[in-house]
N, C-alpha and C. Protein backbone atom coordinates (compact mmCIF):
# COMPACT_ATOMS: atom_id res chain seq x y z
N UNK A 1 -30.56 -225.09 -208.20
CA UNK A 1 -31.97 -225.38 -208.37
C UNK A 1 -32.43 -225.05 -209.78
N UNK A 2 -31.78 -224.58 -210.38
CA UNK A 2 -32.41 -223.71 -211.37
C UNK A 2 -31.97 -224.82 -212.80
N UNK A 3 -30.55 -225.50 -212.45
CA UNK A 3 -30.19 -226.57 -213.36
C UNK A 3 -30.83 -227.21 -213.31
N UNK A 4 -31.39 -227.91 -211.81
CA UNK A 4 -32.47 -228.93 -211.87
C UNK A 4 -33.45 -228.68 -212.65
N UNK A 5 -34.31 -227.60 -212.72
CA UNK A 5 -35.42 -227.17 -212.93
C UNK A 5 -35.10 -227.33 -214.74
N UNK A 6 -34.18 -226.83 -214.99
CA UNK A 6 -33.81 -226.91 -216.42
C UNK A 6 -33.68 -228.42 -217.24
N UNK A 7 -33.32 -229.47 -216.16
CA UNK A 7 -33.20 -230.45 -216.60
C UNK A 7 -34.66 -231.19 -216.38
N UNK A 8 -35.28 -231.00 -215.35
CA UNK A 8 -36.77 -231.33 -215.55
C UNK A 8 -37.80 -230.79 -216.24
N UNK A 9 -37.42 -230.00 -217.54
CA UNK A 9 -38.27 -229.34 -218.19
C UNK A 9 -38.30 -230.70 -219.27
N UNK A 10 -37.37 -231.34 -219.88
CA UNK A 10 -37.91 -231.90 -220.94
C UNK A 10 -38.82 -233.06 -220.85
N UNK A 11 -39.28 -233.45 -219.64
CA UNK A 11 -39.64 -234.50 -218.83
C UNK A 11 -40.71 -233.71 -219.00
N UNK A 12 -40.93 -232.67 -218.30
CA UNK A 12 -42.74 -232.10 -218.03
C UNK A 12 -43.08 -231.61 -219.23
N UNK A 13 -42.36 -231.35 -220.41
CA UNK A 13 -42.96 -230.96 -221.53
C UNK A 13 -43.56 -232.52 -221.78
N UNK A 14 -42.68 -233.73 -221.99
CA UNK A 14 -43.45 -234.57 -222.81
C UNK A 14 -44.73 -235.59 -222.32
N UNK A 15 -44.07 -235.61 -220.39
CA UNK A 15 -45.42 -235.84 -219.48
C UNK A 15 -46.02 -235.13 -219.69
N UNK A 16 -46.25 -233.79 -219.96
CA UNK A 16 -47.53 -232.87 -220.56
C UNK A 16 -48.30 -233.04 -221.83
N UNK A 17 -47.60 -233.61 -222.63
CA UNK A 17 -48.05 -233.83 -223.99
C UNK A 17 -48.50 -235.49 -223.99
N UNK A 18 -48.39 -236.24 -223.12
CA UNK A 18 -48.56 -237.48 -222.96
C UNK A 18 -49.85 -237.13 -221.72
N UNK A 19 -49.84 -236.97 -221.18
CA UNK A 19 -51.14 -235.72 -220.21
C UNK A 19 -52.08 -235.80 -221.61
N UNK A 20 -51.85 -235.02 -222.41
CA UNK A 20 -52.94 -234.72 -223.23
C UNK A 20 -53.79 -235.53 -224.09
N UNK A 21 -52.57 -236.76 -225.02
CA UNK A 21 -52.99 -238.05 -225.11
C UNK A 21 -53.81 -238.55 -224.38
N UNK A 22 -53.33 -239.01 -223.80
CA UNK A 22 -54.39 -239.89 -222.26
C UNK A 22 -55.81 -239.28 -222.40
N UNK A 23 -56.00 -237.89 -222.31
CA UNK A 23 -57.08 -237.18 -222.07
C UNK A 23 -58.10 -237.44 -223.55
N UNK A 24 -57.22 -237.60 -224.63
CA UNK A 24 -57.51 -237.88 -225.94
C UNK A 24 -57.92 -239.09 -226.21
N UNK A 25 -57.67 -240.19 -224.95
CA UNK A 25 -57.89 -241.68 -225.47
C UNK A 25 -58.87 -242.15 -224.77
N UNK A 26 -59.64 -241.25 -223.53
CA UNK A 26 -60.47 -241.41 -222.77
C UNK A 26 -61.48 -240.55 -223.41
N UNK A 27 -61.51 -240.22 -224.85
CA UNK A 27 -62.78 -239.44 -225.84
C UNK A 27 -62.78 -240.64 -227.05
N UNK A 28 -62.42 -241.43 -227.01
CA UNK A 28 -62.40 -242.70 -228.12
C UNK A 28 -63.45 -243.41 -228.08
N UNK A 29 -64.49 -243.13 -229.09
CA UNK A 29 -65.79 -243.57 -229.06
C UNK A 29 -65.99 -245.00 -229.48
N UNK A 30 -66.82 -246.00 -228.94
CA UNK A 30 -66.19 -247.52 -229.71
C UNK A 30 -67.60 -248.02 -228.86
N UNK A 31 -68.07 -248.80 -229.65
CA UNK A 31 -68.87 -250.15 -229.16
C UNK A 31 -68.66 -250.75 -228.38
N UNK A 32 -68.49 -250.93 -226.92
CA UNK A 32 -67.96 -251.81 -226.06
C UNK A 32 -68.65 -253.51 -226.54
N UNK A 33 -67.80 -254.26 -226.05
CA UNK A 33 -68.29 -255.56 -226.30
C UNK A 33 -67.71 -256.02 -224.76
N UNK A 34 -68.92 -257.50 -224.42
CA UNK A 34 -68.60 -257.34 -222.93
C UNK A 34 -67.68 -258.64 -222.88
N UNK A 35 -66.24 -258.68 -222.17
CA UNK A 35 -65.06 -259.74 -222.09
C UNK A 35 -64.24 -259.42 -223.55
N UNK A 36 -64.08 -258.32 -223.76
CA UNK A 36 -63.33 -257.94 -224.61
C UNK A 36 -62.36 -256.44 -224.43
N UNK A 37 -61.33 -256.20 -224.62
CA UNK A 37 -60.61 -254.77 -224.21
C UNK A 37 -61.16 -254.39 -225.48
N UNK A 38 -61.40 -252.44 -225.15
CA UNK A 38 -61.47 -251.99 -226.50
C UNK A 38 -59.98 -251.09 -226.88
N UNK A 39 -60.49 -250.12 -227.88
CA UNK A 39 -59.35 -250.14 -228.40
C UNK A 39 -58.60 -249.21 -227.96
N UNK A 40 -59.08 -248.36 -226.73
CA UNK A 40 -58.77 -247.27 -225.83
C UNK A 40 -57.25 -247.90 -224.71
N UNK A 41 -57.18 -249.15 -224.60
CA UNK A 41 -56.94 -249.96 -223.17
C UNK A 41 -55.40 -249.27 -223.65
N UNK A 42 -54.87 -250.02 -224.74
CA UNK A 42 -53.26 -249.64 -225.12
C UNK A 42 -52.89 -248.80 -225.01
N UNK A 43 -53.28 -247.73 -225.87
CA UNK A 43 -53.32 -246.09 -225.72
C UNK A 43 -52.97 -245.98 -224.05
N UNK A 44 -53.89 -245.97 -223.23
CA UNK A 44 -54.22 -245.25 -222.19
C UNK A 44 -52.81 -245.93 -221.54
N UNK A 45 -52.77 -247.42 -221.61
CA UNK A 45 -51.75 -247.81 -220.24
C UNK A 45 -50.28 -247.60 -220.94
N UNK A 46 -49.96 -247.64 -222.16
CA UNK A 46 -48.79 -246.83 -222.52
C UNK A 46 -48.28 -245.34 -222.40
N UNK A 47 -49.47 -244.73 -222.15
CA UNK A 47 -49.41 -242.79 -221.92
C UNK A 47 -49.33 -243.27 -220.56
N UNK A 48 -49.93 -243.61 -219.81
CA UNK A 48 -49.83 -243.58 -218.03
C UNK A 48 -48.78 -243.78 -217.76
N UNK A 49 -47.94 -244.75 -218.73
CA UNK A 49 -46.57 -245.43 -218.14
C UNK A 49 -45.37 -244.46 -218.85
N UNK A 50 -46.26 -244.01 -219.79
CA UNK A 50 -44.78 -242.51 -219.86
C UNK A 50 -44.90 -241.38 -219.37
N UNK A 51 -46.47 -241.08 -218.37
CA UNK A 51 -46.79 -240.79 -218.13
C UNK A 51 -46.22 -240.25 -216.22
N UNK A 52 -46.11 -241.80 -215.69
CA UNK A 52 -45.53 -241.83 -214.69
C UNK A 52 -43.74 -242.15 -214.77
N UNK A 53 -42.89 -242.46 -215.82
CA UNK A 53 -41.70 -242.67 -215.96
C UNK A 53 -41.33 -241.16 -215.99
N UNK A 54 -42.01 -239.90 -216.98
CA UNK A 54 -42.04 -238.74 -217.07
C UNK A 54 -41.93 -238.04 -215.20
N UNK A 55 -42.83 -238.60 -214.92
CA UNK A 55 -42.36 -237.82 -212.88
C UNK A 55 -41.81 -237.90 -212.01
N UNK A 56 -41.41 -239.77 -212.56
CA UNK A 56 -40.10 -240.15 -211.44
C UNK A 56 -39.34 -239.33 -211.79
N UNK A 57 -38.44 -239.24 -213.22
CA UNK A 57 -37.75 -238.51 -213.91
C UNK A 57 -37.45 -236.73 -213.22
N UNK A 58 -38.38 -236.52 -213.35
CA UNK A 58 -38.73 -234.99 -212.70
C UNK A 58 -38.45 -234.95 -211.12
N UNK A 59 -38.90 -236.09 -210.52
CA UNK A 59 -38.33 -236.10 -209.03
C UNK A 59 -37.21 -236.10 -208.72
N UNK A 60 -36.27 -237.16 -209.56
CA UNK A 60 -35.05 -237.86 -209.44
C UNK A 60 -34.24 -236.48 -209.80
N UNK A 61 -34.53 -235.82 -210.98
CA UNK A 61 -33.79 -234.12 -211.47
C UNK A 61 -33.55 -233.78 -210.20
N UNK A 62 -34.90 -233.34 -210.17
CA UNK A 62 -34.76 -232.01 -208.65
C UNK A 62 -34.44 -232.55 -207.40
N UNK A 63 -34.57 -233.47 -207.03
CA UNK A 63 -33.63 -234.14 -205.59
C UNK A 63 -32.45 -234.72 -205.81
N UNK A 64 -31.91 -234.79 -206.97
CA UNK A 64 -30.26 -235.15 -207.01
C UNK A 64 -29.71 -234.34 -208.60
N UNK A 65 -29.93 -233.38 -208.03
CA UNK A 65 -29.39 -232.45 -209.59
C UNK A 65 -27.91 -232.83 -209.39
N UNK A 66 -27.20 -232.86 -208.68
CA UNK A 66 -25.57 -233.08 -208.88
C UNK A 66 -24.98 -234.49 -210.10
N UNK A 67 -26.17 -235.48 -209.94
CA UNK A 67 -25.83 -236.65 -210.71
C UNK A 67 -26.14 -236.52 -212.32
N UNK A 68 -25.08 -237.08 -212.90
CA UNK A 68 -25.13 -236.68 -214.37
C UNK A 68 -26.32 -237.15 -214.76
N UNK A 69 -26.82 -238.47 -214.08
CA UNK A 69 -28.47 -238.53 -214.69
C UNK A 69 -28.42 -238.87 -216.32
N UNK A 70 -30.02 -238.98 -216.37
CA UNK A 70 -30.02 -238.83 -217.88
C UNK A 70 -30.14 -240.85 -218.37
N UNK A 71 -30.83 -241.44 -219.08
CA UNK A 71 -31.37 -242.49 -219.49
C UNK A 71 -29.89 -243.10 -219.80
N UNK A 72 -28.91 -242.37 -220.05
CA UNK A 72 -27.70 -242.96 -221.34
C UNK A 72 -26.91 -243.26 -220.18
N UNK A 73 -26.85 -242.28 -219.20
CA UNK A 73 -25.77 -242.64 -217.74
C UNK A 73 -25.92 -243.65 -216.72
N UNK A 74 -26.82 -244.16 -216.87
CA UNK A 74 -27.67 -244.81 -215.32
C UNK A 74 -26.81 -246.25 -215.44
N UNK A 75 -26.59 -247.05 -216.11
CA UNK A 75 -25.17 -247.98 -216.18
C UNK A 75 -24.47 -247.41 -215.54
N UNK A 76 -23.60 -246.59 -216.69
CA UNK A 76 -22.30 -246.35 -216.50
C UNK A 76 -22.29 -245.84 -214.83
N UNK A 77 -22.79 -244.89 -214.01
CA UNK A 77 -23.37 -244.99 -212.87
C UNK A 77 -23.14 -246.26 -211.74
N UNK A 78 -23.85 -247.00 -212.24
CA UNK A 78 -24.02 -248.48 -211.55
C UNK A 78 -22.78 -248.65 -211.14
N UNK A 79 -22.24 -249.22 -212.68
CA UNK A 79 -21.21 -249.59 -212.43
C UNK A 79 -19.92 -248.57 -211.76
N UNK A 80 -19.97 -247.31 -212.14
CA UNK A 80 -18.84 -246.84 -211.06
C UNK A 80 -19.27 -246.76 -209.72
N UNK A 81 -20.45 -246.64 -209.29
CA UNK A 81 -20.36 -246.64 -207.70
C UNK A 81 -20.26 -248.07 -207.41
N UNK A 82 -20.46 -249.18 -208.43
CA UNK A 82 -19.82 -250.71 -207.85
C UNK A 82 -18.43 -250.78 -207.47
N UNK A 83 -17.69 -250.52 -208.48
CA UNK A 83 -16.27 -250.20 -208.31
C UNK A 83 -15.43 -249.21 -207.56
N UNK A 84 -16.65 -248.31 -206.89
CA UNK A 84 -16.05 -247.55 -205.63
C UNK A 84 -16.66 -248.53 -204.57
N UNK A 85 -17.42 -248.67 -204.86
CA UNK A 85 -17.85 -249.56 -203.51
C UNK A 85 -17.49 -250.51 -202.89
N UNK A 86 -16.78 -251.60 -203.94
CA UNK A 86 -16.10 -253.06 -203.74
C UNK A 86 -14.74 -252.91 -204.03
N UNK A 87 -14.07 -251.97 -204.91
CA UNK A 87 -12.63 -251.71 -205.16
C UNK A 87 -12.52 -252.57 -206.18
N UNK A 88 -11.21 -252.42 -206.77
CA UNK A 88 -10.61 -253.17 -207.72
C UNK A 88 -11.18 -253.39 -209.27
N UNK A 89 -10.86 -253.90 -209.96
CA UNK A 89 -12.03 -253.99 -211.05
C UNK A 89 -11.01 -253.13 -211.89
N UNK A 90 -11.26 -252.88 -213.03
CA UNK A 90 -11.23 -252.13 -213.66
C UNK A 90 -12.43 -251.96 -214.72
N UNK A 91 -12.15 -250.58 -215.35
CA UNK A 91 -13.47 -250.29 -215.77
C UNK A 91 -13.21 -250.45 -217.52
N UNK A 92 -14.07 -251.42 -218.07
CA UNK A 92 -14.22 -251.50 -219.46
C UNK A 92 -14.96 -250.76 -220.75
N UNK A 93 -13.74 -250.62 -221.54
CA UNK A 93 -14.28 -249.52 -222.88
C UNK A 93 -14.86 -250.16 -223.56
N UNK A 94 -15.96 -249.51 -224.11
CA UNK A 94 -16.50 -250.13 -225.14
C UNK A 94 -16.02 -249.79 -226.47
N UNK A 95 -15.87 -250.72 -227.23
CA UNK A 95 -15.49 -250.72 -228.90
C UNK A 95 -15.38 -249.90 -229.39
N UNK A 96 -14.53 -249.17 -230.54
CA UNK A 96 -14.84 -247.89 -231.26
C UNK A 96 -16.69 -248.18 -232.32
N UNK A 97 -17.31 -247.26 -232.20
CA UNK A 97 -18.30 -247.01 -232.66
C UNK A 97 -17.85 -247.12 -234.06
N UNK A 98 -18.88 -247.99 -235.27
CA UNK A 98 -18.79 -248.37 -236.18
C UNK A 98 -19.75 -247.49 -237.38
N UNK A 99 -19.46 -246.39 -238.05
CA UNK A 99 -20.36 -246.15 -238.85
C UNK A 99 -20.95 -247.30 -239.64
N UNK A 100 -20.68 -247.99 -240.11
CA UNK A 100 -20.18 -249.10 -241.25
C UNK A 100 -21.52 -250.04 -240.84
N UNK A 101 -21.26 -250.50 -239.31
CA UNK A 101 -22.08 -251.15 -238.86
C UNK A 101 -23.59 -250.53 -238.55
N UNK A 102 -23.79 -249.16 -238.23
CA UNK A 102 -24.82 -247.89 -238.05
C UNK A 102 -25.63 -248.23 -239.68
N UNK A 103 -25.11 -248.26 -240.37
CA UNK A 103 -25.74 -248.21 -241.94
C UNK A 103 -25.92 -249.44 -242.19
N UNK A 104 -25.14 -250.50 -241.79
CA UNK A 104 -25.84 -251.85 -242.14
C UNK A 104 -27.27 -252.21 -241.32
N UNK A 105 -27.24 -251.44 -240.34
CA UNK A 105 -28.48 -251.71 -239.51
C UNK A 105 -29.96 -251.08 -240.33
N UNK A 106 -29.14 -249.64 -240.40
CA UNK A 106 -30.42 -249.33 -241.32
C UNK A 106 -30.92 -249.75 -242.41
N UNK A 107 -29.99 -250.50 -243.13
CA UNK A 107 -30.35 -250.69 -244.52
C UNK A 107 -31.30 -252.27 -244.32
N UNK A 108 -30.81 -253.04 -242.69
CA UNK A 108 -31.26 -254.66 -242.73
C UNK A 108 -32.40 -253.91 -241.99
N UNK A 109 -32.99 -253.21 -241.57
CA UNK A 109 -34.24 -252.78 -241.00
C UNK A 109 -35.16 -252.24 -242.21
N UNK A 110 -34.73 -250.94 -243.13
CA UNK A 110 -35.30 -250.97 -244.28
C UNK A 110 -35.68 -251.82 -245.31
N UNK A 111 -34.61 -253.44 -245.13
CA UNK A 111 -34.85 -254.00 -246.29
C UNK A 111 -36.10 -255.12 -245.19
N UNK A 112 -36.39 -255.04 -244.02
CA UNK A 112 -37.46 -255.82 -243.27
C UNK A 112 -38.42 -255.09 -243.47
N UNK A 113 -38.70 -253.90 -243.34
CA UNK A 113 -39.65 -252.99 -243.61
C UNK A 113 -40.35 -253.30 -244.65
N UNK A 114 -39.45 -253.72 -245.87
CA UNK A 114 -40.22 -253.70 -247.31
C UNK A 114 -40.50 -255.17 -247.59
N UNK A 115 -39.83 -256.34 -247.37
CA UNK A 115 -39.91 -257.49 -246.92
C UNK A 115 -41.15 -258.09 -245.95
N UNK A 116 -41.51 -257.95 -245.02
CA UNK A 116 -42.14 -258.57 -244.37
C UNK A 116 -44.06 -258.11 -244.47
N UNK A 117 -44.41 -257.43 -245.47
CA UNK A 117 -45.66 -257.44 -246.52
C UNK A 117 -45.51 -259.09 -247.48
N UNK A 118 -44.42 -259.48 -248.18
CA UNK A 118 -44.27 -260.17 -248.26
C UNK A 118 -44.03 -261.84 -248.22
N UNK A 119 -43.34 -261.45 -246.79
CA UNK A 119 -42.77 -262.96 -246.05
C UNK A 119 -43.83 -263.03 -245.11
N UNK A 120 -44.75 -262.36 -244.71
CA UNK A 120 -45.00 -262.13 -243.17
C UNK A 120 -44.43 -262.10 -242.09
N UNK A 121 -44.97 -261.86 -240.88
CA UNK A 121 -44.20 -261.06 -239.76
C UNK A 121 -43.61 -262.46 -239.53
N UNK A 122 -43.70 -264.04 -239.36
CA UNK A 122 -42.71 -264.78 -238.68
C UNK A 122 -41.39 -265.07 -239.85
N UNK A 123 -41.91 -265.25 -241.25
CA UNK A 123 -40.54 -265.44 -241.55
C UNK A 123 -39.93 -264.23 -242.26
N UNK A 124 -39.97 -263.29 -241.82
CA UNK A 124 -39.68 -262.25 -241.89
C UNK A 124 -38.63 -261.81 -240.64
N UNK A 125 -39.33 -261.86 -239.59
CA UNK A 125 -38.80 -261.13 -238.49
C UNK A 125 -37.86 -261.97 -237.65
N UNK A 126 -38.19 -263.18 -237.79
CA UNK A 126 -36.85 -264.26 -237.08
C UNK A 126 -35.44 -264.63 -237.96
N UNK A 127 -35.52 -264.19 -239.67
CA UNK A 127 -34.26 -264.01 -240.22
C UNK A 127 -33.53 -262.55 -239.59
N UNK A 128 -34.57 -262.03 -239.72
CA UNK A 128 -33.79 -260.54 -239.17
C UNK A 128 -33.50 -260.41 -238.02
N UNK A 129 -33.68 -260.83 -237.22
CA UNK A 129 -33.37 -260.70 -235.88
C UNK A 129 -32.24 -261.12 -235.78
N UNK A 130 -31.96 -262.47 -236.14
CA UNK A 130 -30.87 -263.37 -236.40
C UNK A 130 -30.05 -262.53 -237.27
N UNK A 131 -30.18 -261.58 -238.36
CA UNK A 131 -29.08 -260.96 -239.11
C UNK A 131 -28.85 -259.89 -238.27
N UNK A 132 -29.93 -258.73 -237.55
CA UNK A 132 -29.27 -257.95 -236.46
C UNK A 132 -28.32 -258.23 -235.55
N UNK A 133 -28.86 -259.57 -235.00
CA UNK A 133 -27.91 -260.05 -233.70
C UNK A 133 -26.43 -259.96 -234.34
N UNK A 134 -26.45 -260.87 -235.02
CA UNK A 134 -24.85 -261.32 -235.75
C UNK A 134 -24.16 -259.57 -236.55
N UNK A 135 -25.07 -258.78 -237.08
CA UNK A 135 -24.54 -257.63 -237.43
C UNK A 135 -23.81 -257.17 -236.38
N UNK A 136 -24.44 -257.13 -235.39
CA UNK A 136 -23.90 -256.16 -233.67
C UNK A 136 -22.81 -257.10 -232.63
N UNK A 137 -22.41 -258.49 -234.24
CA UNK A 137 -21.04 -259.11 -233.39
C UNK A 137 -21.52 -260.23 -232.44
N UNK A 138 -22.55 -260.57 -232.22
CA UNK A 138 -22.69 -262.06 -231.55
C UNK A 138 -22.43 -262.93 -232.48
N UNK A 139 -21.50 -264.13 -231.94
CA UNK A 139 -21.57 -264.99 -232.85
C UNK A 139 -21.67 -266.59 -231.91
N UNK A 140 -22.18 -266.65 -231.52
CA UNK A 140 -23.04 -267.87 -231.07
C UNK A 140 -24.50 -268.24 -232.11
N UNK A 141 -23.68 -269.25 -233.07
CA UNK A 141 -24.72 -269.08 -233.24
C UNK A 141 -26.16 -269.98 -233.17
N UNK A 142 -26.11 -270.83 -232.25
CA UNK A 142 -27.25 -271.92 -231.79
C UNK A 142 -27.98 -270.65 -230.87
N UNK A 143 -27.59 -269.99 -230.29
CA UNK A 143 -28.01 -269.03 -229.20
C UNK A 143 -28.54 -267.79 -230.10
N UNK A 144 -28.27 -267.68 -230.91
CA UNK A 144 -28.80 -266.69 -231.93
C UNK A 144 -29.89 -266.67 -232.65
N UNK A 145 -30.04 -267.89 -232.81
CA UNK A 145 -31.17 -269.02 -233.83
C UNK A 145 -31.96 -269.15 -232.86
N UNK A 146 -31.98 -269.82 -231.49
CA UNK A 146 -33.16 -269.63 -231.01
C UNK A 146 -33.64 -268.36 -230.31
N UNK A 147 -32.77 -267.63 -229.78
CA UNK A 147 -33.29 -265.68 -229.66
C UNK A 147 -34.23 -265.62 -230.57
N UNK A 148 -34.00 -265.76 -231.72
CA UNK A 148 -34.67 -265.01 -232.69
C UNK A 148 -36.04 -265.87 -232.90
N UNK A 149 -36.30 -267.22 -233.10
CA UNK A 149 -37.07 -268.09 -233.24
C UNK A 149 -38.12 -267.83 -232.18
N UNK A 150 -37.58 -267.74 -230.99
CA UNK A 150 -38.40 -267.91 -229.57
C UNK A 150 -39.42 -266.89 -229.31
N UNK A 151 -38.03 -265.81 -229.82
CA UNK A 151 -38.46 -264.01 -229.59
C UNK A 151 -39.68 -264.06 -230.63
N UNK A 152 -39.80 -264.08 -231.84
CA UNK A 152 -40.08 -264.25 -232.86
C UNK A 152 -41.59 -264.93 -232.28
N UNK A 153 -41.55 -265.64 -232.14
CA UNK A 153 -42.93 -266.12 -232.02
C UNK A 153 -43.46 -266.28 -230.36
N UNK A 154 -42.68 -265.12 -229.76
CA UNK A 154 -43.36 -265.02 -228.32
C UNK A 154 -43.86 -263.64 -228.72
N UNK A 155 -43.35 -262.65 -229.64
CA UNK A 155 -44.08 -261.21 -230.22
C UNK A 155 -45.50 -261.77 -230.77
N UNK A 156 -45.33 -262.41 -231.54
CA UNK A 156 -46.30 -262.83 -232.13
C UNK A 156 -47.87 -263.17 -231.68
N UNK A 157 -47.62 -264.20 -230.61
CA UNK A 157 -48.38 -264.69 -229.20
C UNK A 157 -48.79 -263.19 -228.99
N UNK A 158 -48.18 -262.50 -227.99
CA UNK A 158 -48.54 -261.31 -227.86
C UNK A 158 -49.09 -260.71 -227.99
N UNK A 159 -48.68 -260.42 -229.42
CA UNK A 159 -49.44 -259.28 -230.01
C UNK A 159 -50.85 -259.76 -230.51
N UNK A 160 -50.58 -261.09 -231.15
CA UNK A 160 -52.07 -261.28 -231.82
C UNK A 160 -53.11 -262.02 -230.94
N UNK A 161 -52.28 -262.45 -229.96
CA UNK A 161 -53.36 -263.30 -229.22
C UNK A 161 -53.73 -262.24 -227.92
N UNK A 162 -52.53 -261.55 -226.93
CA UNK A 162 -53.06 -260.75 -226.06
C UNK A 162 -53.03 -259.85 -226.43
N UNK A 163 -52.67 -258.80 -227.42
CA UNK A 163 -52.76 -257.39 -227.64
C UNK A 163 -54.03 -257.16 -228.60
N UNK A 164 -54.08 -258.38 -229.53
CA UNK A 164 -55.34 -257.98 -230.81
C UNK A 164 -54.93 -257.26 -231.90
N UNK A 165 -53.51 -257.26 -232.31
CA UNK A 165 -52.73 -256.54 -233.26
C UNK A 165 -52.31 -257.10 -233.93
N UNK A 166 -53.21 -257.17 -235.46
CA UNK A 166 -53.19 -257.74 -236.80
C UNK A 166 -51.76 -257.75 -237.43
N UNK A 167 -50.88 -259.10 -237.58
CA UNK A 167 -49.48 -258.71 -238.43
C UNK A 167 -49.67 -258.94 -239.53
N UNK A 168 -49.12 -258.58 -240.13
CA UNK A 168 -48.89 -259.17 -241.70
C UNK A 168 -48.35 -261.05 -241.94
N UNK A 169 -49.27 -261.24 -242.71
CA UNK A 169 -49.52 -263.21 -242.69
C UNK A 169 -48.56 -262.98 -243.93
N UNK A 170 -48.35 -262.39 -245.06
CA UNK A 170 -47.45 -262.47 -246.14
C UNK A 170 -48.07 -262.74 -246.68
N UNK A 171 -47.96 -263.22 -248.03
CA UNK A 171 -48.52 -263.30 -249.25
C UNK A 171 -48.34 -265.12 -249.73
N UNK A 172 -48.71 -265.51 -250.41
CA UNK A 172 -49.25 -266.83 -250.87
C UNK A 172 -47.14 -267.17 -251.91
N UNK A 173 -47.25 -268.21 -251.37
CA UNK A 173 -47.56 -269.65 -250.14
C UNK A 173 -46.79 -269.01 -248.81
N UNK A 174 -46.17 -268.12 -248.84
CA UNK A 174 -45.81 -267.52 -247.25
C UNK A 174 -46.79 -267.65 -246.30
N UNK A 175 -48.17 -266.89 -246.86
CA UNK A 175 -48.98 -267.00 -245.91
C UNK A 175 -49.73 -268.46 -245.01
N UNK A 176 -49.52 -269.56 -245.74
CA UNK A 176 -49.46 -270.49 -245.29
C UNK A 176 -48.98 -271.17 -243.74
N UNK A 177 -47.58 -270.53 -244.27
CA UNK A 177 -46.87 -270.78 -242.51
C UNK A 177 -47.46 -269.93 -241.67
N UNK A 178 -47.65 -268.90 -241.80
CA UNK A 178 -48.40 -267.82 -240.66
C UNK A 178 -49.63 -268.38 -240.38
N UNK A 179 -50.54 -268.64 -241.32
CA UNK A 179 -51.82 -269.34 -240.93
C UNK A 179 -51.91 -270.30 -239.83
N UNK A 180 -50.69 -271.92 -240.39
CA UNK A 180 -50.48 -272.76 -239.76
C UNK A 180 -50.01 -272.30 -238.28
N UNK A 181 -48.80 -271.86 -238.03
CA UNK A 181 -48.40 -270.96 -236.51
C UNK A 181 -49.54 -270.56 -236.09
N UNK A 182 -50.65 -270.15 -236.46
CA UNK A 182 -51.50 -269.32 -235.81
C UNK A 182 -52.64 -270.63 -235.10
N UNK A 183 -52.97 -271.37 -235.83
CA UNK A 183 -53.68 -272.69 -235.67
C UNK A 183 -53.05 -273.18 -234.42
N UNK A 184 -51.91 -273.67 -234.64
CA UNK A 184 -50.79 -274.41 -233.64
C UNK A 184 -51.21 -273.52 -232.36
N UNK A 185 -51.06 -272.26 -232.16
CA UNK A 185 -51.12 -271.03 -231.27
C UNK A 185 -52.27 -270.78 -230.45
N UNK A 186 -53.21 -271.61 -231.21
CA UNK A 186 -54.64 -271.25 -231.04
C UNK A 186 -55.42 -269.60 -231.24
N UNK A 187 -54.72 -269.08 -232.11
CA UNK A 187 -55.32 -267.27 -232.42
C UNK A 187 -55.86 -267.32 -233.48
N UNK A 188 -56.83 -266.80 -233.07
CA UNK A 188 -57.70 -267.12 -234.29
C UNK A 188 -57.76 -265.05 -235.30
């Protein structure tokens, strides 16, 4: 009990500190406007939802402390009680871990970071996606091109049309295409 208890501490520390948020986003003073979310809505339903992921967490500890548990295991999990369950199979390694590839990631995320003030968020973020994918070894690449294209401008939708979260349009004549997408999109 006491492992359990140990392993459900890091869970109630940050559901506690996400507890406090919440409490912090329901003091957010703002102009309501009426058929409009304000700017409290995000805040609040992202803390609730780590909010409540934080207690399953804490339940799941203390009623099955024997299971290795833990966000990183819950696959690997799956899949071995599949393969006790149905037999046969064997169980597959994954790749040796690539520093090489670890640093190319960071450096194609840093160089999007500083980039996409520039390009703006669509042609910005659908080359990169497309250079992540293919960094991490996919090589399909019609299936890659539209991931990234689709993804790319279903974030976009999203964010600017249902979330209300300003991206970066880029800078002139970049900003052009972002404008146009946005027209096409209807977001004003």
């Amino acid at each position: 009990m006491r492992r359990a208890l140990a392993g459900a501490l890091p869970y109630a520390l940050v559901g506690g500190f996400a507890s406090y948020l919440y409490y912090a986003a329901t003091r957010i003073d703002f102009h309501r406007r009426a058929d409009t979310l304000g700017p409290d809505v995000w805040p609040k339903l992202v803390l609730g939802l780590m909010i409540a992921v934080c207690l399953y967490e804490i339940v799941r500890v203390v009623l099955s402390p024997r299971r290795r548990g833990g966000a990183t295991g819950v696959l690997q999990e799956i899949a071995e009680e599949s393969v006790a369950k149905h037999g046969g199979g064997e169980t597959v390694e994954l790749g040796p871990r690539s520093p090489l590839m670890l640093l190319g990631g960071i450096a194609l995320t840093a160089f999007y970071v500083w980039i996409i003030q520039r390009l703006g968020f669509v042609l910005a973020t659908a080359p990169y996606l497309v250079a992540f994918i293919a960094l991490g070894g996919y090589r399909r690449w019609a299936i890659n091109a539209a991931v990234s294209v689709i993804g790319t401008l279903a974030m976009m939708f999203f964010f600017m049309k249902v979330v209300y979260v300003s991206l970066p349009i880029g800078q002139e004549p970049f900003a052009q295409v972002t404008l146009a997408l946005m027209r096409l999109m209807g977001i004003r």
